[in-house]
N, C-alpha and C. Protein backbone atom coordinates (compact mmCIF):
# COMPACT_ATOMS: atom_id res chain seq x y z
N UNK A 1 6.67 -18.46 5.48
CA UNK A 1 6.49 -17.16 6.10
C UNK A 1 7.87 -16.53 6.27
N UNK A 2 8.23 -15.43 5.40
CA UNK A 2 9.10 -14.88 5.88
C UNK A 2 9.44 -14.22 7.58
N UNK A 3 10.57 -13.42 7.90
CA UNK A 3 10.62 -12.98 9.06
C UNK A 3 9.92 -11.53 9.30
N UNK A 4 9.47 -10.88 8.33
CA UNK A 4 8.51 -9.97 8.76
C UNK A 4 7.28 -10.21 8.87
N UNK A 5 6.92 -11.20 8.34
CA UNK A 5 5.75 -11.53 8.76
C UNK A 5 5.25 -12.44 9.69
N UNK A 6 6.28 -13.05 10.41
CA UNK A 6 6.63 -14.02 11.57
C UNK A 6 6.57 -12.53 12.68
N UNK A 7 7.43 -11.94 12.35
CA UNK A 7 7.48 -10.49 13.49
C UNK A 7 6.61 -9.46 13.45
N UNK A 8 5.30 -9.12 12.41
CA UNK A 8 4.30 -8.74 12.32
C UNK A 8 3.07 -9.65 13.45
N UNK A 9 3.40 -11.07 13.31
CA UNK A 9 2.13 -11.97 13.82
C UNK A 9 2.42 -11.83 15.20
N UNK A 10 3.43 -11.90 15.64
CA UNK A 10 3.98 -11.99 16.93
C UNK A 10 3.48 -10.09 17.54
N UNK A 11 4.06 -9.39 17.13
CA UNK A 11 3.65 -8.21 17.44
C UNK A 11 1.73 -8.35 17.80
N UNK A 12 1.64 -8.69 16.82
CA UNK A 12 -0.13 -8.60 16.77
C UNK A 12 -0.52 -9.69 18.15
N UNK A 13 0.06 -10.65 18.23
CA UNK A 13 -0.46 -11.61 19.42
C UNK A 13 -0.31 -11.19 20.68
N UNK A 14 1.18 -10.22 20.32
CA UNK A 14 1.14 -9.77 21.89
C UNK A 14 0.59 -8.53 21.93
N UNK A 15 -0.30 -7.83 21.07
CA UNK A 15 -1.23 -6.80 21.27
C UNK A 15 -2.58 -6.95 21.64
N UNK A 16 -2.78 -8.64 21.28
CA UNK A 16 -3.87 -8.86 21.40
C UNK A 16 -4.42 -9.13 22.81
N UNK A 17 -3.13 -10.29 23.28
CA UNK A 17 -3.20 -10.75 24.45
C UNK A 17 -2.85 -9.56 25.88
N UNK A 18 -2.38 -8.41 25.55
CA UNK A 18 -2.46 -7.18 26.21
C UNK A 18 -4.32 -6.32 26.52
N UNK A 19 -4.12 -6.67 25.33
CA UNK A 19 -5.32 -5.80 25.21
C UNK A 19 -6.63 -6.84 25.66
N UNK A 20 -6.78 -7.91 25.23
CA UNK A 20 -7.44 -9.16 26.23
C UNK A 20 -7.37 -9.28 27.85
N UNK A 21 -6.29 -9.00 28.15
CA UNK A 21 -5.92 -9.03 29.70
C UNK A 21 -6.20 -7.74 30.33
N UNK A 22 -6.75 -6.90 29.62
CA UNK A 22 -6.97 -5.14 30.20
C UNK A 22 -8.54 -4.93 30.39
N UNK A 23 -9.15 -5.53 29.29
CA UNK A 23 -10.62 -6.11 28.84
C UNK A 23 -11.11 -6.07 30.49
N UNK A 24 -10.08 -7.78 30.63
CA UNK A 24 -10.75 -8.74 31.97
C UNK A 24 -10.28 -8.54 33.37
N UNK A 25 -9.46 -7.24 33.24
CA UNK A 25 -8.68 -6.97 34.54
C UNK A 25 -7.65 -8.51 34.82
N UNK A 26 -6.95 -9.04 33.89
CA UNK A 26 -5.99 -10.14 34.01
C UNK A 26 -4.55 -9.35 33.78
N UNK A 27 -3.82 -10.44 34.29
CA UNK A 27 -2.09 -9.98 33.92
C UNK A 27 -2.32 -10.84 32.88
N UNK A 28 -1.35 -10.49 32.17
CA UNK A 28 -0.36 -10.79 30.58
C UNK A 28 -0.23 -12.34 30.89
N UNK A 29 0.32 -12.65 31.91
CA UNK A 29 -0.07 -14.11 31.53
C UNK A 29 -0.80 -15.00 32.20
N UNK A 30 -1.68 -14.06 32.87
CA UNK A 30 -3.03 -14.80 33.11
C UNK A 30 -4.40 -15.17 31.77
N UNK A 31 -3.78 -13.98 31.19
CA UNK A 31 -4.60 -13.91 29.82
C UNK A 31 -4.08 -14.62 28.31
N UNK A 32 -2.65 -15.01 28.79
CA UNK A 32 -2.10 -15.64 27.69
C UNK A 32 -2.37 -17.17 28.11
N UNK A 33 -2.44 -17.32 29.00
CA UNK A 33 -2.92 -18.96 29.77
C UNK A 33 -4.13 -19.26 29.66
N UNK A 34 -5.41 -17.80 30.03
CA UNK A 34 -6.40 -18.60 29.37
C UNK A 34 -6.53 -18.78 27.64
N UNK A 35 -6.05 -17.65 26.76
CA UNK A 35 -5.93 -18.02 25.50
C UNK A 35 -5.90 -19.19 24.92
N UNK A 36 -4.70 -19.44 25.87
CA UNK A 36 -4.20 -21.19 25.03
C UNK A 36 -5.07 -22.42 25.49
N UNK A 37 -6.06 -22.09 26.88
CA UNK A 37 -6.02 -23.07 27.31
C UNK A 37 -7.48 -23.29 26.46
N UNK A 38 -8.52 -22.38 26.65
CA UNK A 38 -9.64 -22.44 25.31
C UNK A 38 -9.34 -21.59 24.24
N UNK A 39 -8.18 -21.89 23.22
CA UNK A 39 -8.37 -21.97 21.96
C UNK A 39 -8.34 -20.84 21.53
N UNK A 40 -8.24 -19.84 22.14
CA UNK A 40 -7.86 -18.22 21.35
C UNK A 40 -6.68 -18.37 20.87
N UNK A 41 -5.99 -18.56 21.21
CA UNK A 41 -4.93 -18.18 20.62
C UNK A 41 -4.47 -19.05 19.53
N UNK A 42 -5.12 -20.56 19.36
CA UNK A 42 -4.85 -21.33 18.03
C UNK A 42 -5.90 -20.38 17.07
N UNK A 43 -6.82 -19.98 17.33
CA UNK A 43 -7.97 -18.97 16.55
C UNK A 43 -7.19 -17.75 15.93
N UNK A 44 -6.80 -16.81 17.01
CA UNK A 44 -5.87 -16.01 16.21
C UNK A 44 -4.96 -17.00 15.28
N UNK A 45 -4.14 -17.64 15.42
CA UNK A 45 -3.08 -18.19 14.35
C UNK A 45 -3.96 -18.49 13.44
N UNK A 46 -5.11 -19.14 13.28
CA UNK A 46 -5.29 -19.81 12.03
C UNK A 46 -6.04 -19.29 11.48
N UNK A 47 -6.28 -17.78 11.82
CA UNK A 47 -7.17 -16.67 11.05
C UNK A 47 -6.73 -15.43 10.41
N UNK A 48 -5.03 -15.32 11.39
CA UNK A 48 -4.68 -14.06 11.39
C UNK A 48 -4.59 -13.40 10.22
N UNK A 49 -5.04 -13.73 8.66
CA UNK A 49 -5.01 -13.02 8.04
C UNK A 49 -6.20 -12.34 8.17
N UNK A 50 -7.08 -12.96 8.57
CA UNK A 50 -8.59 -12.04 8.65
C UNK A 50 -8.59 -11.24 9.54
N UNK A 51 -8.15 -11.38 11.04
CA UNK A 51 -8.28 -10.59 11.91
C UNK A 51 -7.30 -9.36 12.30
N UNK A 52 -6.44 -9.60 11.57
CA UNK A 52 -5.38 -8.68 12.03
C UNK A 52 -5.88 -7.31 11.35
N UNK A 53 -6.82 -7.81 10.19
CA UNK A 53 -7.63 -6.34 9.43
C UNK A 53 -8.78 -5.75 10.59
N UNK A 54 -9.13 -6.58 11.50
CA UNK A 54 -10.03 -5.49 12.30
C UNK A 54 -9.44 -4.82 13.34
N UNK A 55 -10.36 -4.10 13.96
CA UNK A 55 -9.88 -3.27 15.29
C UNK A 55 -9.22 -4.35 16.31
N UNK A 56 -8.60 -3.62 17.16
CA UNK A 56 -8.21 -4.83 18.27
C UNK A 56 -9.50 -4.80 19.08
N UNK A 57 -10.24 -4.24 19.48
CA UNK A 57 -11.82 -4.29 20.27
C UNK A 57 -12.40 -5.67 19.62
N UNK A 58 -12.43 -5.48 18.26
CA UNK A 58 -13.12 -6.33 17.21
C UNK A 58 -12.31 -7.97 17.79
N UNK A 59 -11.04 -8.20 17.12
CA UNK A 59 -10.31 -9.05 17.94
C UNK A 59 -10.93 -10.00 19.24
N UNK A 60 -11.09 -9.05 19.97
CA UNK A 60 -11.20 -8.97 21.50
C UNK A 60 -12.39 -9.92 21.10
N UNK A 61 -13.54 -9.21 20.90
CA UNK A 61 -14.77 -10.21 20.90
C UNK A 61 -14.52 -11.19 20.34
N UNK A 62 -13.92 -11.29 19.23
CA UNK A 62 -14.09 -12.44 18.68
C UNK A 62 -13.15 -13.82 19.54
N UNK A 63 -12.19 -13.34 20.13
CA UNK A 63 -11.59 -14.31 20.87
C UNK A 63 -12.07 -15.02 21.86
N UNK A 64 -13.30 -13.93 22.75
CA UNK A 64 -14.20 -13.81 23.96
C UNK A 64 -14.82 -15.51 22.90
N UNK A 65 -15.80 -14.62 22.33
CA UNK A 65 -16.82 -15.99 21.85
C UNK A 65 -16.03 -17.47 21.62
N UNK A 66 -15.09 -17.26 20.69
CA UNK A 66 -14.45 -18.45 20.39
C UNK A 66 -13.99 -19.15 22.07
N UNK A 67 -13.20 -18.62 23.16
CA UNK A 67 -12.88 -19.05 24.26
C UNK A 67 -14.19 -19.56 24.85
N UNK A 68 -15.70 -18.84 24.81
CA UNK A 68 -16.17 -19.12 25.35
C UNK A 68 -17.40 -20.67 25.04
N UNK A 69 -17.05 -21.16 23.35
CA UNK A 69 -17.38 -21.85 22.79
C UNK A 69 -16.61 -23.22 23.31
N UNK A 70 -15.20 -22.46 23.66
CA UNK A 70 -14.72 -24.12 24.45
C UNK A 70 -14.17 -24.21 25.54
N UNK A 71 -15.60 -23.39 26.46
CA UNK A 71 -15.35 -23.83 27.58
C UNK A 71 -15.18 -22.51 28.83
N UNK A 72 -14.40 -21.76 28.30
CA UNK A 72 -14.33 -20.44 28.78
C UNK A 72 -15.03 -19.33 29.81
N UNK A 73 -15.14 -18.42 30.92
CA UNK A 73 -15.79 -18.49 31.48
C UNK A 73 -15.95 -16.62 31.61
N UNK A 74 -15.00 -16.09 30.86
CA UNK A 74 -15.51 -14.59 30.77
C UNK A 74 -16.23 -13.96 29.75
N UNK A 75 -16.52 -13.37 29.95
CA UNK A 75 -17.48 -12.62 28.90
C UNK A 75 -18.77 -11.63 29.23
């Protein structure tokens, strides 16, 4: 991975996890803590070529379900 695309992914994670934490009425790293802790945020990484093509709304759900598949408790 070059560095623009290291600084593209990063941009996108922290748009995501903004926009995740606004969703649920969370701070930034209340929402980056639950990410990691059920699995959004390994989901974004190991998809981001797929997801970074949808809306961030789109995103959003899909992180919801995946968090809530392991374990997760918003939605």
């Amino acid at each position: 991975m070059n560095e623009q695309d290291f600084s593209n992914r990063i941009e996108y994670f922290v748009a995501c996890i903004g926009a995740f934490a606004e969703r649920y009425t969370l701070t930034n790293g209340q929402a980056y803590r639950y990410l990691k802790r059920f699995a959004g945020l390994d989901f974004l990484d190991e998809f981001y070529d797929i997801e970074h093509t949808f809306s961030i709304e789109e995103a959003i759900d899909d992180l919801t379900k995946i968090c809530q598949r392991n374990g997760g408790g918003l939605g």
